[in-house]
PDB file of N, CA and C in Angstrom:
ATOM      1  N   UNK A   1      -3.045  18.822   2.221  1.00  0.00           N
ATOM      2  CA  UNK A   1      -2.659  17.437   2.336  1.00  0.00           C
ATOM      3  C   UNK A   1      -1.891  17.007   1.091  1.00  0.00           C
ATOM      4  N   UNK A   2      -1.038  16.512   1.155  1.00  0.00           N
ATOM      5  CA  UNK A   2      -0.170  15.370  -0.186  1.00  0.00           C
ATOM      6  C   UNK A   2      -0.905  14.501  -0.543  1.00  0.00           C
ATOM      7  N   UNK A   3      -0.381  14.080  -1.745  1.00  0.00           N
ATOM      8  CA  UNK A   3      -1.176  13.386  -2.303  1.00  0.00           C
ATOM      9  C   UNK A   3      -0.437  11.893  -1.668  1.00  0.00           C
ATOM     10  N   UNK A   4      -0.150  11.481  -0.772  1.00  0.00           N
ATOM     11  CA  UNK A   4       0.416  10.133  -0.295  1.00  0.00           C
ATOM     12  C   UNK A   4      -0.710  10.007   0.927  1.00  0.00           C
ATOM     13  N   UNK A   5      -0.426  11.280   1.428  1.00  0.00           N
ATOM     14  CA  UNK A   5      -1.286  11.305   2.878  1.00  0.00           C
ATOM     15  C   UNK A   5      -2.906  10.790   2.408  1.00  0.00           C
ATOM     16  N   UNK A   6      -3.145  11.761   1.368  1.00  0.00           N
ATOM     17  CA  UNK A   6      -4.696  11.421   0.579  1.00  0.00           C
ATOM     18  C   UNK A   6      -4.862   9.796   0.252  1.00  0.00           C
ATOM     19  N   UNK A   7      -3.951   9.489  -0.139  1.00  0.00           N
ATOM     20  CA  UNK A   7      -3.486   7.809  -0.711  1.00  0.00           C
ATOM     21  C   UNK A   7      -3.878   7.207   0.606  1.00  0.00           C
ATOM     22  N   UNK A   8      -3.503   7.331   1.658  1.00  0.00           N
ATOM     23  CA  UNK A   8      -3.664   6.492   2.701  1.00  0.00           C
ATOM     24  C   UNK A   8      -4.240   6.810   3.409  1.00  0.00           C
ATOM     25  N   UNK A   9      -5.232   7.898   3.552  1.00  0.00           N
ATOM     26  CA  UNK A   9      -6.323   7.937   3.814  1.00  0.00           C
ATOM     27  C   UNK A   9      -7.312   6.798   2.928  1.00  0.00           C
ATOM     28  N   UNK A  10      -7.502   7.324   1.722  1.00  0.00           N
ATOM     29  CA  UNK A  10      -8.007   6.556   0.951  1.00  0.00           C
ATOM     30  C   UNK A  10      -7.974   4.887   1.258  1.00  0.00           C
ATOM     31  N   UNK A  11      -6.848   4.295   1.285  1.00  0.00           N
ATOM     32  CA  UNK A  11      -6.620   2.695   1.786  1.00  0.00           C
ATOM     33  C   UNK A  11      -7.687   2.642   3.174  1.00  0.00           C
ATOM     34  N   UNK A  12      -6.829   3.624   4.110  1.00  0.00           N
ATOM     35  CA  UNK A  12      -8.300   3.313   5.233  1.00  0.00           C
ATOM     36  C   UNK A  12      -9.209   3.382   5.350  1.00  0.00           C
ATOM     37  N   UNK A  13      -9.710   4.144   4.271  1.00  0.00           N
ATOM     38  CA  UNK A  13     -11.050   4.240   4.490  1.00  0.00           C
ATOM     39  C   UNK A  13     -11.796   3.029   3.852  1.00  0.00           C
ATOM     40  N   UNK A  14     -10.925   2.585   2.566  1.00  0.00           N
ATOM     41  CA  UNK A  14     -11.306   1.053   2.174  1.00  0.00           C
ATOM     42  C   UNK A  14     -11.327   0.287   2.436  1.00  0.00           C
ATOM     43  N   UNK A  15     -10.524   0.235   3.990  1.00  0.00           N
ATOM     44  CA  UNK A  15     -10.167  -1.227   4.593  1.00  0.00           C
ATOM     45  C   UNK A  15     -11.566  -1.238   5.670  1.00  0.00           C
ATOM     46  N   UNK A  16     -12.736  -0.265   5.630  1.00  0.00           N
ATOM     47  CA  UNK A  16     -13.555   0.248   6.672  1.00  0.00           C
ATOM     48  C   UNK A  16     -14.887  -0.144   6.071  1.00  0.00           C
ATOM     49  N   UNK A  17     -16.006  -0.383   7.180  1.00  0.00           N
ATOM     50  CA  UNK A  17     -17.447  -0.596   6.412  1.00  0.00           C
ATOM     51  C   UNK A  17     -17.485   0.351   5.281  1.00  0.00           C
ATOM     52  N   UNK A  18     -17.892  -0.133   4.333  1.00  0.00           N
ATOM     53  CA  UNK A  18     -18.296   0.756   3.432  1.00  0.00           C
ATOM     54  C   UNK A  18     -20.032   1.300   3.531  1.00  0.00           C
ATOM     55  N   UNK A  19     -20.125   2.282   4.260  1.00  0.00           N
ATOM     56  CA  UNK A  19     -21.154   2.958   4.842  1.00  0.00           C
ATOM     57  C   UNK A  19     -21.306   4.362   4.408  1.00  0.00           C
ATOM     58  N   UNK A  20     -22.414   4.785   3.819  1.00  0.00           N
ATOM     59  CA  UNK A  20     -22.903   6.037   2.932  1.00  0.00           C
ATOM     60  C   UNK A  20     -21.659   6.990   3.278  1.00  0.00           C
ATOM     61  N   UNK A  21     -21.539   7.298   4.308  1.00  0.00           N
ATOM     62  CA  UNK A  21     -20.789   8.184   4.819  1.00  0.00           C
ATOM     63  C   UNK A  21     -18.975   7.915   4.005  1.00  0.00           C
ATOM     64  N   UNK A  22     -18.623   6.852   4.307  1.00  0.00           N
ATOM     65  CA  UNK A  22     -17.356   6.247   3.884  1.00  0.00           C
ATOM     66  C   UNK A  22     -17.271   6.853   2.921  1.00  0.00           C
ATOM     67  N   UNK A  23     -18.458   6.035   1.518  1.00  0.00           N
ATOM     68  CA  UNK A  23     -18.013   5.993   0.386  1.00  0.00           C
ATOM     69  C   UNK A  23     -18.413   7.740  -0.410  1.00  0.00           C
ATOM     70  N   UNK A  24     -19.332   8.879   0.576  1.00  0.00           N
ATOM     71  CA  UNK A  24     -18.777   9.999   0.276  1.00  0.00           C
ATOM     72  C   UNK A  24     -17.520  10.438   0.274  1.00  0.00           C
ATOM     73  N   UNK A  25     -16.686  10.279   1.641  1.00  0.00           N
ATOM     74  CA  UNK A  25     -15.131  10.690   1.946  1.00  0.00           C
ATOM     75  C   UNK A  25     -14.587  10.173   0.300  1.00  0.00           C
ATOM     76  N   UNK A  26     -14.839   8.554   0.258  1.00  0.00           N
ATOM     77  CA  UNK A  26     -13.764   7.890  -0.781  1.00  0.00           C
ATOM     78  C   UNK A  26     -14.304   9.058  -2.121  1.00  0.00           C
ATOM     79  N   UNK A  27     -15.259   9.438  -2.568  1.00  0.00           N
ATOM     80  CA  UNK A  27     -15.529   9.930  -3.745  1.00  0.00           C
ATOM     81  C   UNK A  27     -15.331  11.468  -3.781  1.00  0.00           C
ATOM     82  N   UNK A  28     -14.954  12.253  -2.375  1.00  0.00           N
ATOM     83  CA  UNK A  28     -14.368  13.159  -2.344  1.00  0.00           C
ATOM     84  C   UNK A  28     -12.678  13.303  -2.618  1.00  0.00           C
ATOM     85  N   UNK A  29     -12.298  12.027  -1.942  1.00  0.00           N
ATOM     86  CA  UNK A  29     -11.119  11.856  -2.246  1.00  0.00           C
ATOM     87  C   UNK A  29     -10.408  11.465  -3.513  1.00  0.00           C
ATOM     88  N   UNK A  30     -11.069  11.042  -4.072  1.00  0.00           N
ATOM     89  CA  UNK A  30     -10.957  10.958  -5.451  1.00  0.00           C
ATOM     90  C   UNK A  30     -11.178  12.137  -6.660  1.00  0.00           C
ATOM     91  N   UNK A  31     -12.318  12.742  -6.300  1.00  0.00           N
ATOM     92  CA  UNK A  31     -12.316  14.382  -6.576  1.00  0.00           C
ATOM     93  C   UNK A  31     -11.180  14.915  -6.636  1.00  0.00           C
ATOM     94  N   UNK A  32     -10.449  14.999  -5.313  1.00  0.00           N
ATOM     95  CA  UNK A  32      -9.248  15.749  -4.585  1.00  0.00           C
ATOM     96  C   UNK A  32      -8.028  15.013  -6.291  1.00  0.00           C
ATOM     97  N   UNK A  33      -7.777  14.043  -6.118  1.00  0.00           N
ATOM     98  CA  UNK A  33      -7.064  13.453  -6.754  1.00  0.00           C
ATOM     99  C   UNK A  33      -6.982  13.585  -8.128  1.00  0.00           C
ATOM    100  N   UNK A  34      -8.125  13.739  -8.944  1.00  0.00           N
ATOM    101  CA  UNK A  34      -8.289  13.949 -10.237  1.00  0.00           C
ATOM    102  C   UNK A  34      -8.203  15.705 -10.424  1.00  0.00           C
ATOM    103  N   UNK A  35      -8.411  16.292  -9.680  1.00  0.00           N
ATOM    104  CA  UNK A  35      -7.932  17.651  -9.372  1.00  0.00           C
ATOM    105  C   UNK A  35      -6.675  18.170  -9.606  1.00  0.00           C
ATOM    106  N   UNK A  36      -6.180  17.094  -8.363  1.00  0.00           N
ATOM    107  CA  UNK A  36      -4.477  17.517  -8.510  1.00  0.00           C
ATOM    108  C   UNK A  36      -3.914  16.524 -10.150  1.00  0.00           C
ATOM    109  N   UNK A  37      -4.166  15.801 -10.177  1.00  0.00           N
ATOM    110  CA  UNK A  37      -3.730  15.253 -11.326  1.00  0.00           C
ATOM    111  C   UNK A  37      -3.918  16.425 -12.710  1.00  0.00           C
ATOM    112  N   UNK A  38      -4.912  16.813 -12.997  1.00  0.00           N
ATOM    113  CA  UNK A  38      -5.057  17.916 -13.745  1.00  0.00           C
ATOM    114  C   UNK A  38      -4.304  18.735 -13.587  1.00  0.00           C
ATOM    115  N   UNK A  39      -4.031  18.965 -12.232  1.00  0.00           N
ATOM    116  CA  UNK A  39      -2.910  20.199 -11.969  1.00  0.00           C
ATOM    117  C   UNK A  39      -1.962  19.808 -12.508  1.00  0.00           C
ATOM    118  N   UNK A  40      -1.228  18.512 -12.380  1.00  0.00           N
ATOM    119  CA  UNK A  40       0.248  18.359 -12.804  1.00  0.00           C
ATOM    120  C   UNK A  40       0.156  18.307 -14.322  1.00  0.00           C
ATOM    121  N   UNK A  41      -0.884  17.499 -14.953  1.00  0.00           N
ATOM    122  CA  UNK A  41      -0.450  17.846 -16.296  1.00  0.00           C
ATOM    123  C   UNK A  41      -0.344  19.157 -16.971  1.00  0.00           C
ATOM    124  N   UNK A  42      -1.364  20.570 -16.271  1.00  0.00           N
ATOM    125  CA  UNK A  42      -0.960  21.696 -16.770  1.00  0.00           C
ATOM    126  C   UNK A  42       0.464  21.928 -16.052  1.00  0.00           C
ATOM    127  N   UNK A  43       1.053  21.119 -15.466  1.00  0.00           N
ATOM    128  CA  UNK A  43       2.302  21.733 -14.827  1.00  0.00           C
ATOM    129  C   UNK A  43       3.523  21.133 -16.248  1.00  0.00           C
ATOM    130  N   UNK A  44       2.935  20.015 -16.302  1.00  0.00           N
ATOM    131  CA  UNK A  44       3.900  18.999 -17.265  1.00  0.00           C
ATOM    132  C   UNK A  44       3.699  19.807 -18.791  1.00  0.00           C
ATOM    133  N   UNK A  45       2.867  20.444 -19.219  1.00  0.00           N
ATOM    134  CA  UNK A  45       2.344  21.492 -20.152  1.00  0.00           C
ATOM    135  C   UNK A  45       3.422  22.483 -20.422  1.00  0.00           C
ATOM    136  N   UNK A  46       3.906  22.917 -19.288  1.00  0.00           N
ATOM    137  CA  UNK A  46       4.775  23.948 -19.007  1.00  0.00           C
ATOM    138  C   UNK A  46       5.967  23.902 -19.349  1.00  0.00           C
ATOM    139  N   UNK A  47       6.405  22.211 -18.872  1.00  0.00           N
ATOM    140  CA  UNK A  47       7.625  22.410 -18.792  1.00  0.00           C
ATOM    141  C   UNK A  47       7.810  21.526 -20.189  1.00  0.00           C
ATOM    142  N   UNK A  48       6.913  21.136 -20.647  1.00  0.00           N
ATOM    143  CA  UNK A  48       6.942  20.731 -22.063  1.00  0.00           C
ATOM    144  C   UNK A  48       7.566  22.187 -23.411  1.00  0.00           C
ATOM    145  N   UNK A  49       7.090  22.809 -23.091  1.00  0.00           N
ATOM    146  CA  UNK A  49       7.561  24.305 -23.252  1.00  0.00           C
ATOM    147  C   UNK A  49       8.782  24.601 -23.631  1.00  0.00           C
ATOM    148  N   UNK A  50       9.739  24.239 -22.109  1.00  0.00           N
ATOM    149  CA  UNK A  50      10.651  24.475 -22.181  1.00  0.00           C
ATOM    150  C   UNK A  50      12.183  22.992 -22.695  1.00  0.00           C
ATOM    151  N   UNK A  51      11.554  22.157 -22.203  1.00  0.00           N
ATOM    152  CA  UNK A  51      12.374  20.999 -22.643  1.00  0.00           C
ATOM    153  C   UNK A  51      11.781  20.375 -24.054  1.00  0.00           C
ATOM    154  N   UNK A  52      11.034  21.190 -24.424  1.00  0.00           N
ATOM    155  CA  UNK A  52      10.426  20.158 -25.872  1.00  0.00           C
ATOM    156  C   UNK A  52       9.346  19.455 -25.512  1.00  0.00           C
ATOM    157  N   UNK A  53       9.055  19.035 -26.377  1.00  0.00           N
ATOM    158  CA  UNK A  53       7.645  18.205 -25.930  1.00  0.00           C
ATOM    159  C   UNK A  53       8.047  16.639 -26.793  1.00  0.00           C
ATOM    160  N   UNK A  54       9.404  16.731 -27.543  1.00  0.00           N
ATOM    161  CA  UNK A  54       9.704  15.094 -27.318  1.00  0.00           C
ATOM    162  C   UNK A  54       9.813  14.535 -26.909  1.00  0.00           C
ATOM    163  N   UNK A  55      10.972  15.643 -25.347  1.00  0.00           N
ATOM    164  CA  UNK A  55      11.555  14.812 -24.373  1.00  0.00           C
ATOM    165  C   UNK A  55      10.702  15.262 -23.602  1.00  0.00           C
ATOM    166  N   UNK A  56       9.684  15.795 -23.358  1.00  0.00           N
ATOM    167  CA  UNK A  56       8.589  15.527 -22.434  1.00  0.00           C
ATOM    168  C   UNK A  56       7.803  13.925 -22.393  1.00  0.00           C
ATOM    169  N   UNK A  57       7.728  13.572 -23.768  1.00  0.00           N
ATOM    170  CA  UNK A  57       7.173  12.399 -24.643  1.00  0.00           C
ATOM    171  C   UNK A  57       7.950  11.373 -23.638  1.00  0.00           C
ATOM    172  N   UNK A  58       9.321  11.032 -24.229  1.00  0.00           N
ATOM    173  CA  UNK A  58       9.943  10.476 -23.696  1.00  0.00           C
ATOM    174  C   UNK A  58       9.846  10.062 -22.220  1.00  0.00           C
ATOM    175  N   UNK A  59       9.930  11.381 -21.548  1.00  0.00           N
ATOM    176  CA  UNK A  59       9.970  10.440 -20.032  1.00  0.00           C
ATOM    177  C   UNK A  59       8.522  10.397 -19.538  1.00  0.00           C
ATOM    178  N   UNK A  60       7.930  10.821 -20.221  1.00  0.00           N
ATOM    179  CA  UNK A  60       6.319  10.684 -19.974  1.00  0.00           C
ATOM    180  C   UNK A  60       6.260   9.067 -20.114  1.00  0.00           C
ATOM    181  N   UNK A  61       6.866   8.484 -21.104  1.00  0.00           N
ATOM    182  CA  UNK A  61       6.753   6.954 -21.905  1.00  0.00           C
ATOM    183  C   UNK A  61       7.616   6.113 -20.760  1.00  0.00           C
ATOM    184  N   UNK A  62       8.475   6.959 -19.960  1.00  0.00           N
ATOM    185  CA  UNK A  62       9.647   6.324 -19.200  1.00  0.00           C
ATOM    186  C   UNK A  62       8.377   5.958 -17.839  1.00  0.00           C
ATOM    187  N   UNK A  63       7.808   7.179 -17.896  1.00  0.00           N
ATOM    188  CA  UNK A  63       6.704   6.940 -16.327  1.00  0.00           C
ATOM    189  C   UNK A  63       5.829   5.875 -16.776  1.00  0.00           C
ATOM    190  N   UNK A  64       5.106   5.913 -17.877  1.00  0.00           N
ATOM    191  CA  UNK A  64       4.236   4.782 -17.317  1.00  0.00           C
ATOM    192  C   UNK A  64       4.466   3.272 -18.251  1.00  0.00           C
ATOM    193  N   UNK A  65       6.097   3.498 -18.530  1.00  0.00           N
ATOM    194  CA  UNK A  65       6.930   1.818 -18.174  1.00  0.00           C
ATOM    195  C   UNK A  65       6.835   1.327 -16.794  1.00  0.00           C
ATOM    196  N   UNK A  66       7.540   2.253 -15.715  1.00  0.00           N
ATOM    197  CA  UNK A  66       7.222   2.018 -14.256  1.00  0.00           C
ATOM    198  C   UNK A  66       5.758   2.116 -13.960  1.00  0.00           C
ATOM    199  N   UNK A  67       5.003   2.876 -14.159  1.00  0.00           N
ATOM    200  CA  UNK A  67       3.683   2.067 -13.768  1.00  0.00           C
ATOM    201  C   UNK A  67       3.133   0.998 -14.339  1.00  0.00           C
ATOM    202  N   UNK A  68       3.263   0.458 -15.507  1.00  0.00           N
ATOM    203  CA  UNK A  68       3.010  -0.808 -15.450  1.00  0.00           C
ATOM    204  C   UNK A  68       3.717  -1.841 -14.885  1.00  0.00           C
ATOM    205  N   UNK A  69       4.854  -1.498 -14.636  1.00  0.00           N
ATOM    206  CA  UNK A  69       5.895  -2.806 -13.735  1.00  0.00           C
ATOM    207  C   UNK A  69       4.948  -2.570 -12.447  1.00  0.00           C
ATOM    208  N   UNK A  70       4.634  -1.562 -11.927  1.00  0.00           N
ATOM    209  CA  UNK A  70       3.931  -1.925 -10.931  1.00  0.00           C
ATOM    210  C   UNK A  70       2.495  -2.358 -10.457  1.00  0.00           C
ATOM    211  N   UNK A  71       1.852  -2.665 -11.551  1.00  0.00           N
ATOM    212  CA  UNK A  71       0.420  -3.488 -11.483  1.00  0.00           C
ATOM    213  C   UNK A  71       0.075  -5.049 -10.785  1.00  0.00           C
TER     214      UNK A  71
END
């Protein structure tokens, strides 16, 4: 699964009783998520490597300008 598909799973399942069962899925899914997130930073690790790790810095600083515009 992608991590968008996981995302919106996730929304539905929040928009749903929150019932033992639910809030296992939601805390699996979140598992899933902090998983892959780990994955990308050893991915971002990598390519820090090869582009430097200033300009890794850099657009690392560029990403979470856009995530805070989007809060």
């Amino acid at each position: 699964m992608m991590n968008t598909d996981i995302l919106k799973l996730y929304k539905q399942l929040d928009d749903m009783e929150q019932t033992k069962e639910i809030n296992q899925l939601k805390n699996q899914i979140k598992e899933t998520l902090y998983q892959n997130l780990r994955m990308h930073f050893l991915e971002l690790s990598s390519i820090g490597r090869v582009i430097g790790y200033d300009e890794l810095q850099e657009e690392l600083k560029k990403a979470i300008e856009l995530l805070e515009l989007q809060k």
